[in-house]
PDB file of N, CA and C in Angstrom:
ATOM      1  N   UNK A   1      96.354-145.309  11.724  1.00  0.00           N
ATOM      2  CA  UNK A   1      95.845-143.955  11.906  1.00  0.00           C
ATOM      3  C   UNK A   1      94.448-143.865  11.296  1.00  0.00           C
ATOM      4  N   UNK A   2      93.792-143.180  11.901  1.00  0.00           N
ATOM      5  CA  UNK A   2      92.204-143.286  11.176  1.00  0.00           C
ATOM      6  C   UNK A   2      92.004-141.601  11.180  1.00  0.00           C
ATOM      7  N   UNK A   3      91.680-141.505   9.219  1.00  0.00           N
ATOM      8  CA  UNK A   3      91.432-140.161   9.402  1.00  0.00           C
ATOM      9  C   UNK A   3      89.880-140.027   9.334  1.00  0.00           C
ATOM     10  N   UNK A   4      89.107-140.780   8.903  1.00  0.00           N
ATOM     11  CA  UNK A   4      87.639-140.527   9.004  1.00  0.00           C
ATOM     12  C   UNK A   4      87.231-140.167   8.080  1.00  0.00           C
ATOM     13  N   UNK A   5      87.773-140.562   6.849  1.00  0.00           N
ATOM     14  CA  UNK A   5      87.496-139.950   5.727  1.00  0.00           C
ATOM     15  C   UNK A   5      86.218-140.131   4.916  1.00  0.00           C
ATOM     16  N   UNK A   6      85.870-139.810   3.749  1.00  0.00           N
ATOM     17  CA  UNK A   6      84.477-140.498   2.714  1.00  0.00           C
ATOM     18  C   UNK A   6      85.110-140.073   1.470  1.00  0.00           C
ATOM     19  N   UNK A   7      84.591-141.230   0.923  1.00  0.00           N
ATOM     20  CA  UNK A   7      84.564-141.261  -0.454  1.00  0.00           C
ATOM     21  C   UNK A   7      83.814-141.461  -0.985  1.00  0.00           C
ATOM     22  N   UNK A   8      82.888-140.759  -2.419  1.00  0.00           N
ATOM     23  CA  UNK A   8      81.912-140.363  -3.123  1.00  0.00           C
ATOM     24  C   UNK A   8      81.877-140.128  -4.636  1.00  0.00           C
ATOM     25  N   UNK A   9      81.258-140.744  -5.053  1.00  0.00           N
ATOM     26  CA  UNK A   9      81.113-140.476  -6.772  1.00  0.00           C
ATOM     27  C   UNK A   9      80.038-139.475  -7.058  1.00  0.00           C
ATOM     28  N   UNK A  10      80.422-138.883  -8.158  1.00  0.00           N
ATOM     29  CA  UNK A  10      79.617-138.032  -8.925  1.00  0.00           C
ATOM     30  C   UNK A  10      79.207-138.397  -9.938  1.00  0.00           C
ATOM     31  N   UNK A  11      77.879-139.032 -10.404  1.00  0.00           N
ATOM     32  CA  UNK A  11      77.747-139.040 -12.261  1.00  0.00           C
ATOM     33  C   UNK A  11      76.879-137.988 -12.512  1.00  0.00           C
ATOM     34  N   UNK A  12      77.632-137.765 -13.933  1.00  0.00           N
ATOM     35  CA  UNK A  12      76.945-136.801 -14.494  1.00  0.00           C
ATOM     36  C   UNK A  12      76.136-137.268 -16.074  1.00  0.00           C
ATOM     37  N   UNK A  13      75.733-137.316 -16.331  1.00  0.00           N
ATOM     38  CA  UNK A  13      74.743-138.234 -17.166  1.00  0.00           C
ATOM     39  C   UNK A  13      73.722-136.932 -17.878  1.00  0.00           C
ATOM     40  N   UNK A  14      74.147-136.564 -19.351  1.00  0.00           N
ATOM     41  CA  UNK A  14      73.167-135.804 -20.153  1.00  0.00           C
ATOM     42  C   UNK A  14      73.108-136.618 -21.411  1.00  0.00           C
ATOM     43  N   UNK A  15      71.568-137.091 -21.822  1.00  0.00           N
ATOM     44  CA  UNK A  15      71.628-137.285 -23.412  1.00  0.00           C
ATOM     45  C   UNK A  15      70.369-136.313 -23.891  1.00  0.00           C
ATOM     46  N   UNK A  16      71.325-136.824 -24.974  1.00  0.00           N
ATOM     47  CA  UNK A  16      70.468-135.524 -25.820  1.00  0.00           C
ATOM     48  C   UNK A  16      69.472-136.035 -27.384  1.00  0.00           C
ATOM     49  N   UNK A  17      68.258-135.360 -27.139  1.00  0.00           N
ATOM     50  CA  UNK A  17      67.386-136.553 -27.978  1.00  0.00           C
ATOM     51  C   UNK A  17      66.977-135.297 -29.412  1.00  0.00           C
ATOM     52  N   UNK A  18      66.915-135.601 -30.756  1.00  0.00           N
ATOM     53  CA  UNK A  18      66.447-134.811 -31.741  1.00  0.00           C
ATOM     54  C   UNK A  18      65.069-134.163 -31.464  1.00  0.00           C
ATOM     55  N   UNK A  19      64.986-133.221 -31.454  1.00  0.00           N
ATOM     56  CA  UNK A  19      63.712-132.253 -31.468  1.00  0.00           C
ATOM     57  C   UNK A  19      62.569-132.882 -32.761  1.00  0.00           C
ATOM     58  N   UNK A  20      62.724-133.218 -33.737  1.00  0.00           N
ATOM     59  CA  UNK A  20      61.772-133.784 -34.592  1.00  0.00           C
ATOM     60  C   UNK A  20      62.645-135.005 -35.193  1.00  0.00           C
ATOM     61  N   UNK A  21      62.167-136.140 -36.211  1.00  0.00           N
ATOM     62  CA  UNK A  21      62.661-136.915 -36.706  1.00  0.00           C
ATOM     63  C   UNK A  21      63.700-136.617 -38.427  1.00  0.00           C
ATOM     64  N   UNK A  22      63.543-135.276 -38.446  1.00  0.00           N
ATOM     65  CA  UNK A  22      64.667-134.691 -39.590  1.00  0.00           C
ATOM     66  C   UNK A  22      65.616-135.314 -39.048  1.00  0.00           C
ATOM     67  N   UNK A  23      66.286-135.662 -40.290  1.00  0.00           N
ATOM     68  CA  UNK A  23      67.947-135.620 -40.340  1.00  0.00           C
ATOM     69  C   UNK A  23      68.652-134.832 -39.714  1.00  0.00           C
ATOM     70  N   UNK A  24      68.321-133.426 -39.956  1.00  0.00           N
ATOM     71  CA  UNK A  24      69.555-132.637 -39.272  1.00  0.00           C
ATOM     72  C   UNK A  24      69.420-132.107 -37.867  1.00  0.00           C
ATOM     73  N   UNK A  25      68.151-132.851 -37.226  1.00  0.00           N
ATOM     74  CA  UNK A  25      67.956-133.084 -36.097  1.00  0.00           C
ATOM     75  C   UNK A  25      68.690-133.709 -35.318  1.00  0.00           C
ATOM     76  N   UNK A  26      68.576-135.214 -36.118  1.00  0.00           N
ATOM     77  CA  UNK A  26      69.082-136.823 -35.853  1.00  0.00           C
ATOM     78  C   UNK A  26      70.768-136.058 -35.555  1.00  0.00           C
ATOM     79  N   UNK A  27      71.237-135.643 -36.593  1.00  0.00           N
ATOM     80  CA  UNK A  27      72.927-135.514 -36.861  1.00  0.00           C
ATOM     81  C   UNK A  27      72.893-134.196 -35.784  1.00  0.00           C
ATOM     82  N   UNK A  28      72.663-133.242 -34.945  1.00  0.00           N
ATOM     83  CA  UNK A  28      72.757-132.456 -34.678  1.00  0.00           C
ATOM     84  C   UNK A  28      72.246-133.177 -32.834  1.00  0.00           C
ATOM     85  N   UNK A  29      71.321-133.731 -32.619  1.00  0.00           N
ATOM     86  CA  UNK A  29      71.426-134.438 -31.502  1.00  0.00           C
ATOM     87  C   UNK A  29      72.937-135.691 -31.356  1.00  0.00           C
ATOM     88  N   UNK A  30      73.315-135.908 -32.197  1.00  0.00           N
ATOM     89  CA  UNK A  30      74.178-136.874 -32.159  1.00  0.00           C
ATOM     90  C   UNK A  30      76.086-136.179 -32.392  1.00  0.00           C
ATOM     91  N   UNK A  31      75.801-135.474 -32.452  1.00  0.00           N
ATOM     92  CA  UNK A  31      76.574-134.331 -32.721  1.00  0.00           C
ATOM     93  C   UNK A  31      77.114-133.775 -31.013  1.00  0.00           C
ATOM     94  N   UNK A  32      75.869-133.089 -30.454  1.00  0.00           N
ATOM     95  CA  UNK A  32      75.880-132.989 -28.776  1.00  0.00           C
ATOM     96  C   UNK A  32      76.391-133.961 -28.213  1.00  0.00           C
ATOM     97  N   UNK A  33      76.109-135.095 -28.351  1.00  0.00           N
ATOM     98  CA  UNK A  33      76.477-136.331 -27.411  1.00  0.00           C
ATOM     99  C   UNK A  33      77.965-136.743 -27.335  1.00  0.00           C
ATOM    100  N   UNK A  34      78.169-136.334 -29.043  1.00  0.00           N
ATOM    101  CA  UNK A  34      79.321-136.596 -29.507  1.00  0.00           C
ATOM    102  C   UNK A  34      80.430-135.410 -28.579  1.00  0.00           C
ATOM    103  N   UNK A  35      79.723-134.435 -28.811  1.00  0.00           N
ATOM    104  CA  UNK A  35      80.243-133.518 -27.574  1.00  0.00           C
ATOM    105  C   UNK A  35      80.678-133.507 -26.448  1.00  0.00           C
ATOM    106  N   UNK A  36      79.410-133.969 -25.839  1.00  0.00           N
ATOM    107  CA  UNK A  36      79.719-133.936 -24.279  1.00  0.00           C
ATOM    108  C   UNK A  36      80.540-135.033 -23.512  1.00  0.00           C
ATOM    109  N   UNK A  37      80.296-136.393 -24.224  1.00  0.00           N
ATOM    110  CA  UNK A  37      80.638-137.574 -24.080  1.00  0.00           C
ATOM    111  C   UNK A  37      82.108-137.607 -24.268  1.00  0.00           C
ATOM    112  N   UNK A  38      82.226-137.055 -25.391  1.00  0.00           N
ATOM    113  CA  UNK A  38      83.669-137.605 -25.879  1.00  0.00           C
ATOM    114  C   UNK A  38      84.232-138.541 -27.217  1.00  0.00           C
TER     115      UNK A  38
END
């Protein structure tokens, strides 16, 4: 039987970079990633 189907990926891809080189930049960008990522 042929249904004619498609199949397709989605990536979704965000990183997230510190606004200045502070620490609580560094930990607060890494923090997000830690977030979104998992």
């Amino acid at each position: 039987a042929t249904q004619k189907g498609r199949i397709g990926i989605l990536l979704d891809f965000v990183w997230y970079e510190p606004l200045t080189n502070s620490k609580a930049d560094q930990f607060a960008a890494q923090r997000a990633r830690d977030f979104h990522i998992g």
